[in-house]
Protein backbone atom coordinates (compact mmCIF):
# COMPACT_ATOMS: atom_id res chain seq x y z
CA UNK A 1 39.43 133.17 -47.50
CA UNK A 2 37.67 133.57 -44.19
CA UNK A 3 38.25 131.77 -41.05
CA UNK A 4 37.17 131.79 -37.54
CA UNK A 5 39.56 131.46 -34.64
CA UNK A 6 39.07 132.11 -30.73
CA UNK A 7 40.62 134.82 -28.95
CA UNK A 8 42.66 133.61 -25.53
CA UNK A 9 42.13 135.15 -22.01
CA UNK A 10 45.50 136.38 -23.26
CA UNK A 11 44.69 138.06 -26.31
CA UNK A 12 45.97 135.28 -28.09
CA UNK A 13 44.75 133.78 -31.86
CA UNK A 14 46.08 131.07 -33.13
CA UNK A 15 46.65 131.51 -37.24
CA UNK A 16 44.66 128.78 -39.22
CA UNK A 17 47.57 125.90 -40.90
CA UNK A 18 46.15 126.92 -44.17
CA UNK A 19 47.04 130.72 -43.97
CA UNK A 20 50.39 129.62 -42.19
CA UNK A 21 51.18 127.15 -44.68
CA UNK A 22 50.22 129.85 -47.43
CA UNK A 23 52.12 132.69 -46.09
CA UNK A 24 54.98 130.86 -43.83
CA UNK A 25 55.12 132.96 -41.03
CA UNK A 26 58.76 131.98 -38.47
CA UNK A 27 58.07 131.41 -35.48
CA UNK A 28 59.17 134.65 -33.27
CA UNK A 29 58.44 136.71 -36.48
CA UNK A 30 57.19 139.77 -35.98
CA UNK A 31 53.64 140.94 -37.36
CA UNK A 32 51.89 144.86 -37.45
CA UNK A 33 48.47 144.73 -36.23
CA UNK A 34 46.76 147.52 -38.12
CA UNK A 35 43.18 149.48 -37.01
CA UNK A 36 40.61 149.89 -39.89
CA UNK A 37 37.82 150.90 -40.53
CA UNK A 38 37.00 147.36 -41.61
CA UNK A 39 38.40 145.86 -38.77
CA UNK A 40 41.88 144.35 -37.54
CA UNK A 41 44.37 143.62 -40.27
CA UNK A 42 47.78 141.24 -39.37
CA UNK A 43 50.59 141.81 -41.79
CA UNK A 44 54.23 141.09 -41.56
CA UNK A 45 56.17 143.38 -40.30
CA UNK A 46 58.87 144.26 -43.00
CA UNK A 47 61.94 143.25 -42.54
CA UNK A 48 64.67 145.76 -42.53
CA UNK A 49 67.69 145.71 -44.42
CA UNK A 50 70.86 147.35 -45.60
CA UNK A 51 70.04 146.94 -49.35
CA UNK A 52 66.56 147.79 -48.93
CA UNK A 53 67.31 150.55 -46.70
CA UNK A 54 69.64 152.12 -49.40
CA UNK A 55 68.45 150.83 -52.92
CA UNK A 56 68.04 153.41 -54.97
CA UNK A 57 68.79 156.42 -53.11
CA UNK A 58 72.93 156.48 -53.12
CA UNK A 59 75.76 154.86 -55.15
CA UNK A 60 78.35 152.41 -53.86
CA UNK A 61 81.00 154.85 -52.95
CA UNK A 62 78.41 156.18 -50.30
CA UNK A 63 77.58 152.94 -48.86
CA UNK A 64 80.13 153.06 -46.39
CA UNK A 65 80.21 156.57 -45.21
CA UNK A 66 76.14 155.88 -44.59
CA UNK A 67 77.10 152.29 -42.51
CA UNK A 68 79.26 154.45 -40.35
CA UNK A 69 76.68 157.06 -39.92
CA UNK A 70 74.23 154.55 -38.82
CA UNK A 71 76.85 152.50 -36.16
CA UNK A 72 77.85 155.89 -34.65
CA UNK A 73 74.65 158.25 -35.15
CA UNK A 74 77.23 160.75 -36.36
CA UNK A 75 78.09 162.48 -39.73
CA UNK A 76 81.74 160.47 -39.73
C-alpha cells in the first residue's frame, strides 16, 4: 500500500486512517524513523519490558536479584 501525505513547515506527516486503523498506533506512542537506502522507514518503537527484557536468558530465582540490579545500577 502506497500513500501520499504532505510534509508540515514542521516536519510534520500526518499517517493515512487506513494505515492507522491497520496498525493502531496511541497517540503519544513512540515511532523509530529509520535511513535506507530505499528511503525513510517509520516503525514502532518496541516497547520495553521486564518479561521481554529477561525471557529466556535467566530463571525465576534470578529475577529479583536482576530487578534490583536495574533500580540501583549496582551488583546488589
Amino acid at each position: 500500500m502506497a500513500s501520499t501525505v504532505k510534509i508540515s513547515s514542521k516536519g510534520q506527516i500526518t499517517l493515512p486512517k487506513e494505515l492507522r486503523e491497520k496498525h493502531h498506533p496511541g497517540e503519544g506512542e513512540e515511532a523509530m524513523v529509520v535511513d535506507t537506502e530505499a528511503g525513510i522507514l517509520i516503525r514502532p518503537r518496541p516497547k520495553r519490558s521486564l518479561y521481554r527484557l529477561f525471557k529466556g536468558r535467566m530463571d525465576s530465582a534470578g529475577v529479583e536479584k536482576a530487578i534490583r540490579q536495574l533500580r540501583h545500577g549496582s551488583n546488589a
